[in-house]
N, C-alpha and C. Protein backbone atom coordinates (compact mmCIF):
# COMPACT_ATOMS: atom_id res chain seq x y z
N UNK A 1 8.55 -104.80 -44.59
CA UNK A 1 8.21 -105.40 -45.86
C UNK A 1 8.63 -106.88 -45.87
N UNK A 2 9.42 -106.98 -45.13
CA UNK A 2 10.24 -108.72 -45.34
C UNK A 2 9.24 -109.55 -44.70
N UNK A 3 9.07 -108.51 -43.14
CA UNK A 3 8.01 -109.16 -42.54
C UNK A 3 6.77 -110.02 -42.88
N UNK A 4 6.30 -108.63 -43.95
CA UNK A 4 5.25 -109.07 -44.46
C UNK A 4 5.21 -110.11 -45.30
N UNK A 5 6.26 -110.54 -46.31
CA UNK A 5 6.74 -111.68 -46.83
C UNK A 5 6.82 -112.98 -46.72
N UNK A 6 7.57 -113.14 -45.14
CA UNK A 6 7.71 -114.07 -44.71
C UNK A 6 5.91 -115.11 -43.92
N UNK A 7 5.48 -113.58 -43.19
CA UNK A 7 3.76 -114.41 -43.21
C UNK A 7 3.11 -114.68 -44.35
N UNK A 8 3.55 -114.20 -45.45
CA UNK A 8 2.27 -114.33 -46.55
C UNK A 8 2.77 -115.48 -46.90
N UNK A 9 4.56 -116.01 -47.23
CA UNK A 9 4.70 -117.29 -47.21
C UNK A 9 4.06 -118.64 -46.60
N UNK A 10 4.29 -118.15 -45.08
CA UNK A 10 4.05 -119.44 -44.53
C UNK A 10 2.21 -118.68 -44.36
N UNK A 11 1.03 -118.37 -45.32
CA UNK A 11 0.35 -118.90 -45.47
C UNK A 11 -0.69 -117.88 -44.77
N UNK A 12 0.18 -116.94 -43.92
CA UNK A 12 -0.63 -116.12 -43.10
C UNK A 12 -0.99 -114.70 -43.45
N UNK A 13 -2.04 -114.79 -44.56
CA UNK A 13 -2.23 -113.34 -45.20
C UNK A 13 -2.89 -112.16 -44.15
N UNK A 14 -3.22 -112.40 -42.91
CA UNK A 14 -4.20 -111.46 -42.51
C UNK A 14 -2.86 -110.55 -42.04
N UNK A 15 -2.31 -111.35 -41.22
CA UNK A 15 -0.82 -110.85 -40.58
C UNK A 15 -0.19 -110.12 -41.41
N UNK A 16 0.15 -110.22 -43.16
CA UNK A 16 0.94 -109.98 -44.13
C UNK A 16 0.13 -108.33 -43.98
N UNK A 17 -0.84 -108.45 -44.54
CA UNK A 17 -1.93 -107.21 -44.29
C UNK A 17 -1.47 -106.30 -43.57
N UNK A 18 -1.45 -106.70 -41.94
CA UNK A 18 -1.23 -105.81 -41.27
C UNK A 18 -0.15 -105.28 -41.23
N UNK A 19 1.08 -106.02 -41.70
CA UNK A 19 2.08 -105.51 -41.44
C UNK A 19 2.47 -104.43 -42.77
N UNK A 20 1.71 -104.66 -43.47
CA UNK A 20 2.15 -103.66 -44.93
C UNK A 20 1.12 -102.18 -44.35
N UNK A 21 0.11 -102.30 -43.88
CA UNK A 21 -1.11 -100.95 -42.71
C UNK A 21 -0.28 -100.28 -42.16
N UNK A 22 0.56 -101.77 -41.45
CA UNK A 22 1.46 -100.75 -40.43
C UNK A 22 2.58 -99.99 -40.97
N UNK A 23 3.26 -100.25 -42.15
CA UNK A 23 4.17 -99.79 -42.80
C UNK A 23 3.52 -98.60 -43.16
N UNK A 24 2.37 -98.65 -44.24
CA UNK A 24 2.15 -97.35 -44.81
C UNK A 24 1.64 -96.32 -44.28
N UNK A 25 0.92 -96.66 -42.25
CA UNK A 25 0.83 -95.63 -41.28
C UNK A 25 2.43 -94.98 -40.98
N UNK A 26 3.13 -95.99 -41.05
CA UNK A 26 4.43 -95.60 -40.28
C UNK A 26 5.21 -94.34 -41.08
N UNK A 27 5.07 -94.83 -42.61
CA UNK A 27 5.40 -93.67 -43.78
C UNK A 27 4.49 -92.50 -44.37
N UNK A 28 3.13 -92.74 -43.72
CA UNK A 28 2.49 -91.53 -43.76
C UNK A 28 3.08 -90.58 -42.77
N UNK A 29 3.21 -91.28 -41.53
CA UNK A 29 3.47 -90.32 -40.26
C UNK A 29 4.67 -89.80 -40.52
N UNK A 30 5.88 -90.42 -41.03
CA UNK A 30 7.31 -90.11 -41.24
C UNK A 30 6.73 -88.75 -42.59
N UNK A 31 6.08 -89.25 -43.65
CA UNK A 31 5.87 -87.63 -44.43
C UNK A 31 5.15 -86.50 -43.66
N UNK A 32 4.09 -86.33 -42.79
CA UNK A 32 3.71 -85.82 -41.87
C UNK A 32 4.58 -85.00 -41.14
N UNK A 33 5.64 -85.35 -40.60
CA UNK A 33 6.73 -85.12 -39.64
C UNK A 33 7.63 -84.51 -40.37
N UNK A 34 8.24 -84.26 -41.67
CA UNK A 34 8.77 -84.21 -42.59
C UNK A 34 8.08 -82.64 -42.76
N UNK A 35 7.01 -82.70 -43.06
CA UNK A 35 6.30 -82.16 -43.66
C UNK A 35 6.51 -80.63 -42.34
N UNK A 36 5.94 -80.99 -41.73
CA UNK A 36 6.09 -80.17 -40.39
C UNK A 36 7.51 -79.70 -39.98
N UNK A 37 8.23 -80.42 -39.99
CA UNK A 37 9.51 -80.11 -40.01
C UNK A 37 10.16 -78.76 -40.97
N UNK A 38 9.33 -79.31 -42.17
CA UNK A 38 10.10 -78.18 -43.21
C UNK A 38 9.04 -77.01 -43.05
N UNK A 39 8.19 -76.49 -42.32
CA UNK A 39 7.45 -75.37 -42.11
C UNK A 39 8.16 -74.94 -40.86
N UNK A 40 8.28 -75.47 -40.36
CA UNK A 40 9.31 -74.85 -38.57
C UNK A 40 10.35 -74.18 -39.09
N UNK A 41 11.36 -75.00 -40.13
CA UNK A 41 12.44 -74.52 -40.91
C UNK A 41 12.34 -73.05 -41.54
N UNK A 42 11.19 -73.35 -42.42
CA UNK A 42 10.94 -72.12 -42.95
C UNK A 42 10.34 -70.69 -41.84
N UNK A 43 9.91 -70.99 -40.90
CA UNK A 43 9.17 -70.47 -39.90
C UNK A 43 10.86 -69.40 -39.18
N UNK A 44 11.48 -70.37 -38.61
CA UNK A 44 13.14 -70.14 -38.51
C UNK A 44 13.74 -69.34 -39.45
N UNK A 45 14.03 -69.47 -40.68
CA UNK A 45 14.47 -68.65 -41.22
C UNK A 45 14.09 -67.43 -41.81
N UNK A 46 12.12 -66.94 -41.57
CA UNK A 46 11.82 -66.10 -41.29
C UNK A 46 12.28 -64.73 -40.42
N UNK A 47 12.06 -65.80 -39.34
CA UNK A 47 12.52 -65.11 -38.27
C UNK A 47 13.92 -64.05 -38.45
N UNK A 48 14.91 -64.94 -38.85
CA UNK A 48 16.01 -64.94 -39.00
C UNK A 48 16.43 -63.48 -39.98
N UNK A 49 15.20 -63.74 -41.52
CA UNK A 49 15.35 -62.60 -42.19
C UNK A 49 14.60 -61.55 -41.44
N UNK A 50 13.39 -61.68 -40.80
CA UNK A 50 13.05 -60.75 -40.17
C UNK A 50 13.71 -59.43 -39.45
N UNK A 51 14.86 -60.68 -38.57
CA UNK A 51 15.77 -59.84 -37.38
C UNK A 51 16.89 -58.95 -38.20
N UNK A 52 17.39 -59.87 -39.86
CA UNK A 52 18.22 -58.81 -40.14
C UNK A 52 18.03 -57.46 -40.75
N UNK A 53 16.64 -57.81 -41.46
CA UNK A 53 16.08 -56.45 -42.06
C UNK A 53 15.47 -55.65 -40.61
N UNK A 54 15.85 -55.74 -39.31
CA UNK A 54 15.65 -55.18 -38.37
C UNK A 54 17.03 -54.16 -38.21
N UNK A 55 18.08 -55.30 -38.24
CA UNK A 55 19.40 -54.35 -37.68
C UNK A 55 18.95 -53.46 -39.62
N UNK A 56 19.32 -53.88 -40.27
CA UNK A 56 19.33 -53.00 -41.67
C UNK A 56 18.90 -51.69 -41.26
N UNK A 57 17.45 -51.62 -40.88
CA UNK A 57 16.80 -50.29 -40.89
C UNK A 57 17.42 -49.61 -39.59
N UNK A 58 17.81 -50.05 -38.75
CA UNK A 58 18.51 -49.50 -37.32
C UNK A 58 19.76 -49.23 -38.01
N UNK A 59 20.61 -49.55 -38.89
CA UNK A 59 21.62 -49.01 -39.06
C UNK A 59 21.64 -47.75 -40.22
N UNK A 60 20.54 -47.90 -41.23
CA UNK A 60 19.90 -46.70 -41.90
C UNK A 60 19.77 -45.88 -40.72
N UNK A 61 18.73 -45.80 -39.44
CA UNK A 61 18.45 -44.86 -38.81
C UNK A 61 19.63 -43.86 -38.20
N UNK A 62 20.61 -45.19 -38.33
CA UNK A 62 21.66 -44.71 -37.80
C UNK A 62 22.87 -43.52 -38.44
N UNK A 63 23.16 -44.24 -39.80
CA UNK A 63 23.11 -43.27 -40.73
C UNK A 63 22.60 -42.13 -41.00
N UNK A 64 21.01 -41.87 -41.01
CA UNK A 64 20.60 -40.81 -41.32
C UNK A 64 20.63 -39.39 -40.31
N UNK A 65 21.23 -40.38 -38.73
CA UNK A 65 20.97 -39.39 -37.70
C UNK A 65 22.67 -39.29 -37.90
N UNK A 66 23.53 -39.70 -38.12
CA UNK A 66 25.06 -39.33 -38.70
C UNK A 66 24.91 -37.94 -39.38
N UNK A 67 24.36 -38.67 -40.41
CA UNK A 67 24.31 -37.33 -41.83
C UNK A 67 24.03 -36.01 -41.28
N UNK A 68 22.60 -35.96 -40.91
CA UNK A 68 22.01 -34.94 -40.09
C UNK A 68 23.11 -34.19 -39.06
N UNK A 69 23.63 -34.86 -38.43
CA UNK A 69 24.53 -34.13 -37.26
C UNK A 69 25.64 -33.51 -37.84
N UNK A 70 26.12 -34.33 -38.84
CA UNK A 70 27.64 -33.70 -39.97
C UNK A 70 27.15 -32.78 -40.91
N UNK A 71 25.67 -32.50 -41.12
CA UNK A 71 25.28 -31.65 -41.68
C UNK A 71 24.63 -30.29 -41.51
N UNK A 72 24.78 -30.40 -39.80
CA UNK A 72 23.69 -29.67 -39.10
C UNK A 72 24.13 -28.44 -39.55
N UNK A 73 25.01 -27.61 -39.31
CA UNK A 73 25.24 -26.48 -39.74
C UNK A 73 25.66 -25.62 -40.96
N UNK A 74 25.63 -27.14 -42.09
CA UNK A 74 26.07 -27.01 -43.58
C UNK A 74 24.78 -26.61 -44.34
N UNK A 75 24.70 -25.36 -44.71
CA UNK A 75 23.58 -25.24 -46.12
C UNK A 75 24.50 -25.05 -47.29
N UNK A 76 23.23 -25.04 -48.14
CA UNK A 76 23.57 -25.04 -49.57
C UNK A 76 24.35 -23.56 -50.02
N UNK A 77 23.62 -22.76 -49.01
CA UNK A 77 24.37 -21.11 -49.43
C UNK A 77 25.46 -21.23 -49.08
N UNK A 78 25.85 -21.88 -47.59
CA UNK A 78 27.28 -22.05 -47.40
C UNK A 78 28.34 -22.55 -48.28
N UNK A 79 27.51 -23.91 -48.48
CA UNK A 79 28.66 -24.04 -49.55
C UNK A 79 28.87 -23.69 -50.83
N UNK A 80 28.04 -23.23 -51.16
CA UNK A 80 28.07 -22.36 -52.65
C UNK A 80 29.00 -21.07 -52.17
N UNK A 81 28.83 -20.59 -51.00
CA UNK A 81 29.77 -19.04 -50.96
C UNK A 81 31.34 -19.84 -50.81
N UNK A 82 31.58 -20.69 -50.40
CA UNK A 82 32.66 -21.18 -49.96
C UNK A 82 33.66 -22.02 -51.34
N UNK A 83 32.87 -21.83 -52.12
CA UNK A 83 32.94 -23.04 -53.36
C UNK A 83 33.67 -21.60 -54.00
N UNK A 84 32.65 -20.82 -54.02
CA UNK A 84 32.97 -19.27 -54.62
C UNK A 84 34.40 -18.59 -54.73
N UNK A 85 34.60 -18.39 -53.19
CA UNK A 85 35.54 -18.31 -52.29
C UNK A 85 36.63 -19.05 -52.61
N UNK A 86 36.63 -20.16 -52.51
CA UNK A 86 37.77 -20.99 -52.87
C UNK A 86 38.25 -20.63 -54.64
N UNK A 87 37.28 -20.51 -55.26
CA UNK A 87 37.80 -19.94 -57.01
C UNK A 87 38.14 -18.82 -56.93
N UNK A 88 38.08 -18.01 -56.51
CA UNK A 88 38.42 -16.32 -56.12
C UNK A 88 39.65 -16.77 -55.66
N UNK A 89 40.11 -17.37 -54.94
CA UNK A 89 41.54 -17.52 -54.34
C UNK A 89 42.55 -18.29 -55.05
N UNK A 90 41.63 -18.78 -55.96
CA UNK A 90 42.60 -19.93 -56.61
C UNK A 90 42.71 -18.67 -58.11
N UNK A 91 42.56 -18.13 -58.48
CA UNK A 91 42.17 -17.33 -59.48
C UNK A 91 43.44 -16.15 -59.50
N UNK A 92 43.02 -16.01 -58.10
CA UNK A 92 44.03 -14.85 -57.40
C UNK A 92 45.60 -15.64 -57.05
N UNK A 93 45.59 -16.44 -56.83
CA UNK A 93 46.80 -17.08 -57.06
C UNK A 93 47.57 -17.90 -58.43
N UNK A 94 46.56 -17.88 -58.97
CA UNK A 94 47.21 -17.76 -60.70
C UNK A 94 48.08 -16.83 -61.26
N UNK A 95 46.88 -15.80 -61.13
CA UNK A 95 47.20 -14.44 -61.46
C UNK A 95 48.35 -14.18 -60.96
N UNK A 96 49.02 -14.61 -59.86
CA UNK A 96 50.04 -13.64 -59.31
C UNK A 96 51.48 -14.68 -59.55
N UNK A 97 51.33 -16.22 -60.12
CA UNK A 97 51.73 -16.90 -60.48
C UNK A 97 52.38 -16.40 -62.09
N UNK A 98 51.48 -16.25 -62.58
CA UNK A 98 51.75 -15.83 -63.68
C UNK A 98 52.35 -14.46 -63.87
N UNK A 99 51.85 -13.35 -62.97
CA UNK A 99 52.99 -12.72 -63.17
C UNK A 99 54.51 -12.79 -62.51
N UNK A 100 54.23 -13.44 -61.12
CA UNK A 100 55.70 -13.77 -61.27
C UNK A 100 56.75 -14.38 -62.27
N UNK A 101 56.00 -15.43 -62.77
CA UNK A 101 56.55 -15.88 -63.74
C UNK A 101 56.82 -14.99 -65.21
N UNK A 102 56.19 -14.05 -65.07
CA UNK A 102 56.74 -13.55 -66.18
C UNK A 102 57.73 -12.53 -66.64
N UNK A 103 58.52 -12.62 -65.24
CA UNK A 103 59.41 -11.93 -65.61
C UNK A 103 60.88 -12.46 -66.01
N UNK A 104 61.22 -11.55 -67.02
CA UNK A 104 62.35 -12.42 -68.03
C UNK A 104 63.82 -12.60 -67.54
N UNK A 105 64.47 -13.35 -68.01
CA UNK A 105 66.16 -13.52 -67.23
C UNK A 105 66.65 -12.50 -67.72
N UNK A 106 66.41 -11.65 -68.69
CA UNK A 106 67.52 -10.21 -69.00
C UNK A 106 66.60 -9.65 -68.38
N UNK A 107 65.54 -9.37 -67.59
CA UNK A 107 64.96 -8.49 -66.94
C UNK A 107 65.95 -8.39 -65.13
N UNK A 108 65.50 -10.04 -64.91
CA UNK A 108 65.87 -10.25 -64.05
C UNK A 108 67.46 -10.36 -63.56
N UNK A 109 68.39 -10.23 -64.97
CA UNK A 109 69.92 -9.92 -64.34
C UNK A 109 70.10 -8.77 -64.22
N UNK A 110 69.53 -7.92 -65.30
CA UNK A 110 69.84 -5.72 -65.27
C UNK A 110 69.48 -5.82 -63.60
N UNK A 111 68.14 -6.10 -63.17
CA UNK A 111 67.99 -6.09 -61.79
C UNK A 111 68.98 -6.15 -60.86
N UNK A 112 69.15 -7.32 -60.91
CA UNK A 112 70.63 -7.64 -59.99
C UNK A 112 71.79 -7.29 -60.09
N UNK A 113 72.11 -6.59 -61.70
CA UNK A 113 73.32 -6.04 -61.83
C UNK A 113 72.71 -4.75 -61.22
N UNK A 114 71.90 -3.93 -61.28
CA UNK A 114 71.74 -2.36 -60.71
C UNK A 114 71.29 -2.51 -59.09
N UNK A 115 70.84 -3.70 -58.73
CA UNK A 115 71.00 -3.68 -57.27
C UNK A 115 72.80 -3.71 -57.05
N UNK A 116 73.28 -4.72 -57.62
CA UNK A 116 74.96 -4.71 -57.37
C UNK A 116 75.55 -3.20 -57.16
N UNK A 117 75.66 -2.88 -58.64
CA UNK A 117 75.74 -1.09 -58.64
C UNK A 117 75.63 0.08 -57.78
N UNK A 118 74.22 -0.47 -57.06
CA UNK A 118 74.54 0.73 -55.97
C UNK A 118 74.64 0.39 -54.74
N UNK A 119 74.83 -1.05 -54.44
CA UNK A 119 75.71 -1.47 -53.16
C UNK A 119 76.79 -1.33 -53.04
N UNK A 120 77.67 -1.54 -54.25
CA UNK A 120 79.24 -0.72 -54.84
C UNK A 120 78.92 0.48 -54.54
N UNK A 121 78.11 1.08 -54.38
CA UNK A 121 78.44 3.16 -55.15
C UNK A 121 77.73 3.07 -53.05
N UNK A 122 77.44 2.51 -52.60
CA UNK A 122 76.80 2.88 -51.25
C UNK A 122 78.05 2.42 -50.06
């Protein structure tokens, strides 16, 4: 631009001309290049999401063939009988909770005094 200045001063417009042509080829080509640039970019980070929604689904696959193997021999009847099973036992150990517990401290000393009693008399 100065360039061009300094010829149009001293008088020389054709020169001034060219050099402002050559400027606005030079800044077309620089947006051009620019321009291209930011599609490669985007082109790149395609890629980029491409490859990770690659591992993603490889590690789903991976997962699902996990599940499958930790599940291979688990059905639903199983664990429903086992679920069953486990309340039956827990039920049954209430029950026997509770009656232990319910027996009373004057129950439980006559006891021990008539066990005493006939270890004396034996």
């Amino acid at each position: 631009m100065e360039e061009a200045r300094t010829y149009n001063r001293a008088g020389n417009k054709k020169q001034a001309l060219r050099c402002l042509r050559k400027r606005k080829l030079v800044e077309r080509r620089i947006t051009e290049l620019q321009n291209k640039q930011d599609n490669i970019q985007g082109i790149l980070e395609r890629i980029s999401a491409a490859e990770t929604d690659r591992k993603v689904v490889s590690a789903y696959q991976m997962g699902v063939s996990a599940l499958k193997q930790a599940l291979k021999d688990v059905t639903l009847e199983k664990a429903e009988s086992i679920v069953d099973q486990i309340q039956e036992y827990c039920d049954l150990q209430d029950d026997l909770s509770q009656t232990l517990s319910s027996v009373t401290d004057a129950e439980c000393l006559e006891s021990c005094q008539q066990c005493e009693i006939t270890r004396q008399l034996c």
